[in-house]
Protein backbone atom coordinates (compact mmCIF):
# COMPACT_ATOMS: atom_id res chain seq x y z
CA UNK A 1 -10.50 12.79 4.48
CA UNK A 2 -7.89 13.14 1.49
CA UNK A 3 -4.56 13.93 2.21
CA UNK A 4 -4.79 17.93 1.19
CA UNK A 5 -1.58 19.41 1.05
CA UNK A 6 2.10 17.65 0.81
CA UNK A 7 4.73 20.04 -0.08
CA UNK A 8 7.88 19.22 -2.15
CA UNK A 9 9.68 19.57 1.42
CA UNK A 10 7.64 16.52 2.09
CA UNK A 11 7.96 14.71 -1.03
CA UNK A 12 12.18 14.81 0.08
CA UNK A 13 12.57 14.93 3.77
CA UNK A 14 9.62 16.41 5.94
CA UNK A 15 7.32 13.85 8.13
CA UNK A 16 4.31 16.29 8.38
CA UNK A 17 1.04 15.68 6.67
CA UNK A 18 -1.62 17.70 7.21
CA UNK A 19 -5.24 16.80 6.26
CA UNK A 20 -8.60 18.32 4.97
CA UNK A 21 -11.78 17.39 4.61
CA UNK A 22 -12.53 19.94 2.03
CA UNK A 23 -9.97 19.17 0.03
CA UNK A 24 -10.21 16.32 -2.98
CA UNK A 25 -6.71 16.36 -4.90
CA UNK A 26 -3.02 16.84 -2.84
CA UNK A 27 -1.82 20.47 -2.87
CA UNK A 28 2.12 21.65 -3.60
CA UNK A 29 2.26 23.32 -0.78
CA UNK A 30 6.17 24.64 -1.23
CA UNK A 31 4.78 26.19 -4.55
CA UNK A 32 1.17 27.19 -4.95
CA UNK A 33 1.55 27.32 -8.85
CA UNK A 34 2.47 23.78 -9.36
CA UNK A 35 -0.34 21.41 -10.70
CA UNK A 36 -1.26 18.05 -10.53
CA UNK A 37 -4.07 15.18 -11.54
CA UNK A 38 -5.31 12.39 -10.21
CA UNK A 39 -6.16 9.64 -12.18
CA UNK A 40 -8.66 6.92 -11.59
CA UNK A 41 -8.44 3.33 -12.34
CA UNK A 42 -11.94 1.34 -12.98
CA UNK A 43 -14.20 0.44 -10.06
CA UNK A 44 -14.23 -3.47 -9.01
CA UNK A 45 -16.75 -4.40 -7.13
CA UNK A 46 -15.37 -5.27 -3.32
CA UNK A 47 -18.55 -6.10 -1.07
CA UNK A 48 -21.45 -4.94 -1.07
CA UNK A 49 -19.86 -1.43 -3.19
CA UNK A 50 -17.02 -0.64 -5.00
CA UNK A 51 -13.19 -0.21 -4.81
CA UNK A 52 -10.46 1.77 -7.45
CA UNK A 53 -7.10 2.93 -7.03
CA UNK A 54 -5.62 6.38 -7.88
CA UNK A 55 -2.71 8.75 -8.36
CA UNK A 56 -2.15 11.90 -7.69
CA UNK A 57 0.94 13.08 -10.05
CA UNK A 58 2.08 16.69 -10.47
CA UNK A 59 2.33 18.22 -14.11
CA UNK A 60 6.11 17.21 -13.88
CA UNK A 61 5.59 13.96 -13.33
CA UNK A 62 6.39 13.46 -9.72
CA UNK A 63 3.93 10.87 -8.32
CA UNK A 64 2.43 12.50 -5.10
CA UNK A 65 0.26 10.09 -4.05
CA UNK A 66 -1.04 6.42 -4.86
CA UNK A 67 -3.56 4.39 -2.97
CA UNK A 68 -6.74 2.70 -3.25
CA UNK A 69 -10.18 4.28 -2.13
CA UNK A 70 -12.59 2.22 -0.82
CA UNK A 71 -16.52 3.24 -0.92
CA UNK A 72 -17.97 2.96 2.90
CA UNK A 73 -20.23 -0.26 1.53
CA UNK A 74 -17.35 -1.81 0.36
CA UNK A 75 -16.40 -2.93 3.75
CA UNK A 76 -19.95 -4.40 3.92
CA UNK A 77 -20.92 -7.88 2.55
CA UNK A 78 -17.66 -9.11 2.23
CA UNK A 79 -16.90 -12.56 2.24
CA UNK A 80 -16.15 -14.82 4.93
CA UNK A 81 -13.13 -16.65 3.58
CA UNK A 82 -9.74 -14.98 2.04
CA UNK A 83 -10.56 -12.99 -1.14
CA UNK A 84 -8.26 -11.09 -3.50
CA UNK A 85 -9.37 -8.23 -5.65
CA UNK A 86 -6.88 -7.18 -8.37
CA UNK A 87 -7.53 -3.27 -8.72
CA UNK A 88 -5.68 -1.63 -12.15
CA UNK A 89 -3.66 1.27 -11.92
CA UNK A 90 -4.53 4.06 -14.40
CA UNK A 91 -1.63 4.18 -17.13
CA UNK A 92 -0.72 7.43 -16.30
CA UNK A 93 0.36 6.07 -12.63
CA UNK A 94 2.05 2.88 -14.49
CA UNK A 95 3.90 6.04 -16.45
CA UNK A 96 5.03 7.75 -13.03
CA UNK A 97 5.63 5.40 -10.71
CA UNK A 98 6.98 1.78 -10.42
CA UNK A 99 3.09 0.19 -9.62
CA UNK A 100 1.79 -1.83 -12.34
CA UNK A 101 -1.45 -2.87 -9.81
CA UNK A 102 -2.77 -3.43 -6.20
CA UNK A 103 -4.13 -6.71 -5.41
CA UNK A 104 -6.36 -6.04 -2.43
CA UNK A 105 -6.13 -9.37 -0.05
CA UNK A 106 -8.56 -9.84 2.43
CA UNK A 107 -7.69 -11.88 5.08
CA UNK A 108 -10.74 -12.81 6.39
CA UNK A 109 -9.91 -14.12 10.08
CA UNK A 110 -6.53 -12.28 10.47
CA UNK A 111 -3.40 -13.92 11.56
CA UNK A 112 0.19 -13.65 13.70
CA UNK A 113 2.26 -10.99 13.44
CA UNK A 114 5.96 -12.12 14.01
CA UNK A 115 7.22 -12.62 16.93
CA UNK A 116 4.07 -12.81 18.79
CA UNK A 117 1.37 -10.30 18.30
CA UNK A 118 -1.73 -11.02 15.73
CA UNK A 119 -4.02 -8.67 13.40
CA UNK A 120 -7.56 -9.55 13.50
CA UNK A 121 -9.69 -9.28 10.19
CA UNK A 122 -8.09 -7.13 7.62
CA UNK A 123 -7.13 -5.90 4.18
CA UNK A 124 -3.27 -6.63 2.56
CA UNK A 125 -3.10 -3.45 0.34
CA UNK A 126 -0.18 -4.86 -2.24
CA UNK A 127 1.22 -2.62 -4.48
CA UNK A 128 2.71 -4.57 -7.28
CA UNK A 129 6.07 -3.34 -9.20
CA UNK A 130 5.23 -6.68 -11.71
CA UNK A 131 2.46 -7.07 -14.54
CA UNK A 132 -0.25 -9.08 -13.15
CA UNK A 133 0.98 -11.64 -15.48
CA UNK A 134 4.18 -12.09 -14.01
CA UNK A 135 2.35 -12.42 -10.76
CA UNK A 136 -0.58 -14.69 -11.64
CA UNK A 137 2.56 -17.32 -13.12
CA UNK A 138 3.97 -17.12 -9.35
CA UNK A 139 2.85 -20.99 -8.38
CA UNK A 140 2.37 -22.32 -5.12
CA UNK A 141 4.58 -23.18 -2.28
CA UNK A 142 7.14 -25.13 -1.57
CA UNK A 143 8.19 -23.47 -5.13
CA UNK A 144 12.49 -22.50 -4.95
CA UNK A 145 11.42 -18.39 -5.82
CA UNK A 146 9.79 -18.26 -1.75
CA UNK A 147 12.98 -18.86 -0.62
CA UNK A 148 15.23 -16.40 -2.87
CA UNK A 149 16.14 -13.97 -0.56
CA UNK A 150 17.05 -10.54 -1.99
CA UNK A 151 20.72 -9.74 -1.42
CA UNK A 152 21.85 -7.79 1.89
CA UNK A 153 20.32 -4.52 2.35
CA UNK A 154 17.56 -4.86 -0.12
CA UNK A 155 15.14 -5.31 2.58
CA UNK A 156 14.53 -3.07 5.34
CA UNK A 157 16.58 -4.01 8.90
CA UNK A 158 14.80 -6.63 11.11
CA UNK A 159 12.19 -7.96 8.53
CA UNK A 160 12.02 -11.36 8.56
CA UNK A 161 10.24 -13.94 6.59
CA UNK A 162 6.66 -14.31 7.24
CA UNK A 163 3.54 -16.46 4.89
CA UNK A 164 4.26 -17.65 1.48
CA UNK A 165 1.54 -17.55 -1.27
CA UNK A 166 0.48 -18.59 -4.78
CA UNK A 167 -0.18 -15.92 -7.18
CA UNK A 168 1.26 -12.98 -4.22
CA UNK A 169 5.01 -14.30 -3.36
CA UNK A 170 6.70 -14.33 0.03
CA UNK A 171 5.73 -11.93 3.00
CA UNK A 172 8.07 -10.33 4.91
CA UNK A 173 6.85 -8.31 8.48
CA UNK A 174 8.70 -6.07 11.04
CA UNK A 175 9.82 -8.55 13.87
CA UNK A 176 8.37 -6.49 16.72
CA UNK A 177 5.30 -7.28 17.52
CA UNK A 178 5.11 -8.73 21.51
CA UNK A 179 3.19 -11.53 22.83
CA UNK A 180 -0.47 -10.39 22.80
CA UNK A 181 -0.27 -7.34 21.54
CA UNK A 182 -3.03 -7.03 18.91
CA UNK A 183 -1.91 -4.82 15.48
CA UNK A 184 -4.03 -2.67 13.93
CA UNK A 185 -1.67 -1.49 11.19
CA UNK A 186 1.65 -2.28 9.53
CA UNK A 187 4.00 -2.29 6.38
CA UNK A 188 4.96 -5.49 4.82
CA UNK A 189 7.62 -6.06 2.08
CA UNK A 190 7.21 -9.11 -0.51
CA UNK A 191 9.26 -10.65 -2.37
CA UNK A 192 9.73 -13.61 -5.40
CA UNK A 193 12.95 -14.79 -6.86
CA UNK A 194 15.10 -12.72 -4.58
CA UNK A 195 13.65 -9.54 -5.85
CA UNK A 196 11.33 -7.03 -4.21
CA UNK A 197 7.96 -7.39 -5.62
CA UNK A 198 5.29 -5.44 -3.67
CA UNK A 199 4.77 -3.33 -0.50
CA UNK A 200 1.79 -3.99 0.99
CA UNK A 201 0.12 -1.75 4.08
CA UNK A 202 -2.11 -4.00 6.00
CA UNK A 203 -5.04 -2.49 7.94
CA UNK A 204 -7.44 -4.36 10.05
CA UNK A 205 -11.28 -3.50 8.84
CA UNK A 206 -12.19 -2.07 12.10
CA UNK A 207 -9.45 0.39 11.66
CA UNK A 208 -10.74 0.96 8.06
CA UNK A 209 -14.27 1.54 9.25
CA UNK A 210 -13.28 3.91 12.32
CA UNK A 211 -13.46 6.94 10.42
CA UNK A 212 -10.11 7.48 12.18
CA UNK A 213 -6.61 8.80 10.05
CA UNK A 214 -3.64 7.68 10.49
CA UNK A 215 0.03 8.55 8.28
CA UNK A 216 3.05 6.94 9.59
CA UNK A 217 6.86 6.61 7.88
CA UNK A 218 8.24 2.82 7.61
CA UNK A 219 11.29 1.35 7.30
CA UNK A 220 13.27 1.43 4.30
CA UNK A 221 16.09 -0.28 2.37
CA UNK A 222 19.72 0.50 2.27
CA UNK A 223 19.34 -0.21 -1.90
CA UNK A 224 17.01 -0.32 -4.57
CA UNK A 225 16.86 -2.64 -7.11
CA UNK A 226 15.49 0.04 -10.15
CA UNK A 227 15.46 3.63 -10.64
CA UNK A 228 12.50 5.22 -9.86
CA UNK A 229 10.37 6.78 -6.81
CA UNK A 230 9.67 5.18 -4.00
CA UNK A 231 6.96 5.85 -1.09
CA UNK A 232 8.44 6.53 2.59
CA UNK A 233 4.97 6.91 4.14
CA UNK A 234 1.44 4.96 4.46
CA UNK A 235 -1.49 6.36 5.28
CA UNK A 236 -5.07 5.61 6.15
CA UNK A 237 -8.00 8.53 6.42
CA UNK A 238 -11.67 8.99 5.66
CA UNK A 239 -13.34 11.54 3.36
CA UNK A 240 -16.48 12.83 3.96
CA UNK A 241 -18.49 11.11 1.55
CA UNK A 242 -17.65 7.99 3.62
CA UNK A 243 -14.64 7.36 1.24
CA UNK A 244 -11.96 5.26 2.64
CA UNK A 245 -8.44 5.57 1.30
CA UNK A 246 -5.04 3.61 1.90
CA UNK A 247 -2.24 4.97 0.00
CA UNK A 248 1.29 5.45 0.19
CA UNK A 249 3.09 9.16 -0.15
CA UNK A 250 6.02 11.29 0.28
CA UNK A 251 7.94 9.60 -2.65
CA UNK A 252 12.00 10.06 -3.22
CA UNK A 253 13.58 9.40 -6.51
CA UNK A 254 16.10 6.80 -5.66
């Protein structure tokens, strides 16, 4: 299901989402009259179907919600070792928000969760705030721009450093995962150069096929390194055309 209505409330300081099924676009819900689009970047292939992103910005330019929507055969067919898909944003959402693209990372066996817990099977959902340029010059490790750590309170409390890739930049996960516990979701922060570079819900494909929604705050900076708004929610639900979206919402102009 889309998320249907997120009022300005929301946007600022609420926690409540409320879905519907009938619903295709995200409501105003403090002020009926306000409008909004949602614009659609280009379909990539992803399995056996199709995958785009999208953004849902009000007529002021207040970016409502952003995410990628999956097709139900997308999660079909896909391969068995780790894949990226690089999935363009829509200019209009390059215009609102701070995303220039996602980079969809399938992990194809899963992998630990710091301290102790593991995810099985899943997707990395990165939302980039660099040109896939910048990001495709990012060169493997043991490169010196892994181990840049942004300065104090540029990362949310009690993330610590996690896997380091070509071409993606340096993972960092909540440290509170126990021994055996198996994740089904999370948010991680990444980094490159000591700078924030993506924020990335991961979501393991049997969570993603479950039909099941899900909408949970995560833990934010003290700072931020540019102007602009920033997501404090994430959010996984299904339509019903099968449609399966992960996006991020609830955005604050810091």
């Amino acid at each position: 299901m889309r998320l249907s209505t997120l009022s300005l409330s929301l946007i600022t300081s609420s926690s409540l989402v409320f879905f519907s099924c009938q619903k295709q676009h995200v409501e105003l819900h403090a002020d009926q009259q306000s409008k909004y689009n949602t614009f659609y970047g280009p379909q990539e292939q992803v399995g056996n179907d199709s995958a785009r992103t999208f953004a849902t910005i009000s007529h002021t330019g207040v970016p409502l919600e952003v995410g990628v929507m999956f097709t139900a055969k997308a999660l079909t067919g896909l391969p068995t070792e780790n894949t990226f898909y690089s999935l363009p944003f829509h200019q209009k959402a390059i215009e609102a928000t701070l995303f220039d693209h996602v980079v969809a990372g399938l992990s194809a066996h899963g992998h630990a969760m710091p301290p102790d817990g593991f995810i099985g099977p899943h997707f990395d959902v990165r939302f980039f705030m660099m040109t896939e340029e910048e990001r495709l010059a990012i060169p493997a490790p043991p490169a010196a721009g892994f181990d840049m750590t942004p300065p104090s309170g540029y990362l949310p409390p009690n993330y610590v450093k996690n896997s380091a890739q070509a071409q993606i930049g340096r993972h960092w996960a909540e440290n509170i995962f126990t021994a055996g516990q198996t994740v089904n979701s999370a948010m991680v922060y990444g980094t490159w150069n000591g700078q924030v570079t993506f924020l990335a819900p991961i979501v393991t494909l049997a969570t993603l096929s479950s039909g099941q929604s899900y909408s949970e705050t995560y833990p934010q900076p003290q700072y931020f390194a540019r102007h602009g708004y920033y997501a404090t929610r994430y959010n996984i639900y299904t339509d019903d055309k099968g449609r399966i979206y992960v996006s991020l919402s609830n955005f604050v102009l810091q």
